[in-house]
C-alpha atoms as a PDB file:
ATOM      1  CA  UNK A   1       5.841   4.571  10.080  1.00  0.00           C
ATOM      2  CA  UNK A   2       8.244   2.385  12.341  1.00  0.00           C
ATOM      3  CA  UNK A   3       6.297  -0.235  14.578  1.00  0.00           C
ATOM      4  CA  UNK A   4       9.091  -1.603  16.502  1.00  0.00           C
ATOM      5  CA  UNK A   5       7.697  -5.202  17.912  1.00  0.00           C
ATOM      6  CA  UNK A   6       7.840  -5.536  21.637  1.00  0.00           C
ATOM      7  CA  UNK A   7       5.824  -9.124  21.250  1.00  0.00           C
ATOM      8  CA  UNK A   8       8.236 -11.165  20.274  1.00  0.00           C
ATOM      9  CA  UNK A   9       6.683 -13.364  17.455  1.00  0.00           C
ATOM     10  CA  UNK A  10       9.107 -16.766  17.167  1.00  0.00           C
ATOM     11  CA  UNK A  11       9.173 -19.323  14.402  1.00  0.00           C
ATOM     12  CA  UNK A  12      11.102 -21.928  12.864  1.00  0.00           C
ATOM     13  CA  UNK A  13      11.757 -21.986   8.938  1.00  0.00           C
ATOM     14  CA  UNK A  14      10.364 -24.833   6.826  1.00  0.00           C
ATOM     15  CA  UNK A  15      13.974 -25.622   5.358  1.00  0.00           C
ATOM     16  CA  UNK A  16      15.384 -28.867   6.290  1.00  0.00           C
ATOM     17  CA  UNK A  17      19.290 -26.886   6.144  1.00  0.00           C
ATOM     18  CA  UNK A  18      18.071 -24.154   8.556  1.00  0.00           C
ATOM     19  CA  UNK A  19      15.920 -24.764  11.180  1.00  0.00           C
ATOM     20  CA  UNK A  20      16.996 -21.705  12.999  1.00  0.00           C
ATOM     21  CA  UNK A  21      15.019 -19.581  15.548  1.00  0.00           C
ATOM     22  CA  UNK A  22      13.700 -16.465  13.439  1.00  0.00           C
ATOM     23  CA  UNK A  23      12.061 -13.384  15.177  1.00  0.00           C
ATOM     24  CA  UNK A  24      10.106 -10.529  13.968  1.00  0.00           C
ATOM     25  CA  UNK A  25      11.548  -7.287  14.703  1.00  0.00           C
ATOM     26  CA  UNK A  26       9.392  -5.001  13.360  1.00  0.00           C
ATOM     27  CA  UNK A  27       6.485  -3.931  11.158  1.00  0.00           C
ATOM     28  CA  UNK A  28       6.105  -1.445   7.919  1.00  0.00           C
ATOM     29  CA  UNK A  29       3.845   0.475   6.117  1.00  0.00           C
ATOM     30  CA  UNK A  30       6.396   0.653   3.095  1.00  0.00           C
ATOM     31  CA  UNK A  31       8.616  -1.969   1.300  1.00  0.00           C
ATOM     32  CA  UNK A  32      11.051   1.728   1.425  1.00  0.00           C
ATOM     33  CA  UNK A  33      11.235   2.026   5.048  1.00  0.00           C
ATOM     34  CA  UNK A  34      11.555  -2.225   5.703  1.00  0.00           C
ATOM     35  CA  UNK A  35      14.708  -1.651   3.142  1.00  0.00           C
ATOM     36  CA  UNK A  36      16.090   1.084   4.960  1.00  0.00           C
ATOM     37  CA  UNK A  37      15.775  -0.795   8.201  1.00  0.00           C
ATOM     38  CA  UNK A  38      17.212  -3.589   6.752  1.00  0.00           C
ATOM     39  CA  UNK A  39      20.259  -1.686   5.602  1.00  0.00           C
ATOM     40  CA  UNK A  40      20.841  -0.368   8.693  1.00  0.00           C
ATOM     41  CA  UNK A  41      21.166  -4.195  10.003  1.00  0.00           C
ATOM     42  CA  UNK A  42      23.161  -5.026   7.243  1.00  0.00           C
ATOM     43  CA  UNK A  43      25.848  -2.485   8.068  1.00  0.00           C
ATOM     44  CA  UNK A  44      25.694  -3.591  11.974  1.00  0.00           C
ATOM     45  CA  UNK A  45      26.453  -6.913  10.157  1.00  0.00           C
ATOM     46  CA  UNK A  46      23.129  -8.363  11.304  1.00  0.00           C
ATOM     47  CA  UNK A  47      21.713 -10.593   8.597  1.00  0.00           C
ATOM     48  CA  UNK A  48      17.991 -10.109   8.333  1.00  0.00           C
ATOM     49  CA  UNK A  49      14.880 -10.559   5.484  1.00  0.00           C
ATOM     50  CA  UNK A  50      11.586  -9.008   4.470  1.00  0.00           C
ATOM     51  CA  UNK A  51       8.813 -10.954   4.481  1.00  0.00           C
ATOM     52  CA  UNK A  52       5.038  -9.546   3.549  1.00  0.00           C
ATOM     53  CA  UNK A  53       1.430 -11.641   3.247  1.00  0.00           C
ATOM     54  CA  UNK A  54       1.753 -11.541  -0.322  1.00  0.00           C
ATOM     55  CA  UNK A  55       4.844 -13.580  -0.796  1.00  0.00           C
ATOM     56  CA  UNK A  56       8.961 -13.106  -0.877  1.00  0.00           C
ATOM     57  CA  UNK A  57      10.341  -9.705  -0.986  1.00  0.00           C
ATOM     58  CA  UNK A  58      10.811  -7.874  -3.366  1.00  0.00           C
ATOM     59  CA  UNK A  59       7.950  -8.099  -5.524  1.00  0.00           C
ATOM     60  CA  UNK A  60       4.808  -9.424  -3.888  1.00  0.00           C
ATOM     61  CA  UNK A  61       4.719  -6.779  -1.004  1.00  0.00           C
ATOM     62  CA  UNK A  62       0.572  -6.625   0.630  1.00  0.00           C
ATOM     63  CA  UNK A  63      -0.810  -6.267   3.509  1.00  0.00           C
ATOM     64  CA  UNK A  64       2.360  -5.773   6.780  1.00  0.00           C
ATOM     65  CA  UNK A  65       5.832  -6.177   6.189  1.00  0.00           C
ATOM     66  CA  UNK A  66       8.116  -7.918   8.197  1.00  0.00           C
ATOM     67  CA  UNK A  67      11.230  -7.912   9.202  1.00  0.00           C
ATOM     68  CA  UNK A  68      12.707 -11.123  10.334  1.00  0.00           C
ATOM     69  CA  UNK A  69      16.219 -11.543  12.138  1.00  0.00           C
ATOM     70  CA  UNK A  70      17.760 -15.032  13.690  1.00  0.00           C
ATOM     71  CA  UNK A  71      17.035 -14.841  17.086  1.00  0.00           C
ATOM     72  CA  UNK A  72      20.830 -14.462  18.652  1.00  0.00           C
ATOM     73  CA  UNK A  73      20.401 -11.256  16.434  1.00  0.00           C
ATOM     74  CA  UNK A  74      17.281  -9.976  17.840  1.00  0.00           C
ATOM     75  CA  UNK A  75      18.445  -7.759  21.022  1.00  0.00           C
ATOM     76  CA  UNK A  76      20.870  -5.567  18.630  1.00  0.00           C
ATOM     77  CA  UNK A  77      18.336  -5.312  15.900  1.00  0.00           C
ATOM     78  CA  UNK A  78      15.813  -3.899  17.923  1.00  0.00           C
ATOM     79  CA  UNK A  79      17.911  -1.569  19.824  1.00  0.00           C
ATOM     80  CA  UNK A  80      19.683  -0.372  16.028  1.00  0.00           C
ATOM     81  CA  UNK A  81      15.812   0.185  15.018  1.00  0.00           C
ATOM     82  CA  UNK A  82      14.996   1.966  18.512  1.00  0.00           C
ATOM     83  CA  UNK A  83      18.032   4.429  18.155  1.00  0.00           C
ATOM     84  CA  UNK A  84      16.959   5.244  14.225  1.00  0.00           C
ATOM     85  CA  UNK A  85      13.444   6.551  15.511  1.00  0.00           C
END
């Protein structure tokens, strides 16, 4: 199941190199469908990353799974998402 966010949910990353905007662009069920999604960015050439409660992708997926773009990448990513529903 897709859950396309319409909240936008902004941070900033804890890394001193990139302090950079990122954005939550939607929600998953399954790591499966979060690595389909981001494929589907990847091949827009819109970097993006999968983040869960339980830790870094790929191994500690529980609970929601995110998936995070930069925010100057957040428009497309959600309209890419949108059109794959």
């Amino acid at each position: 199941m897709v859950l396309v966010m319409e909240q936008t949910l902004k941070y900033r990353r804890g890394y001193e190199s990139d302090s950079s905007v990122i954005i939550v662009v939607a929600r998953y069920n399954s790591p499966l469908e979060a690595e389909i999604a981001k494929n589907i960015l990847a091949c827009a050439g819109i970097p993006s990353d999968i983040e869960s409660d339980g830790g870094p992708a790929p191994y500690n997926y529980c609970g929601k799974i995110r998936l995070v773009v930069r925010e100057e990448h957040s428009r497309q990513a959600r309209t890419l998402l949108r059109i794959r529903e």
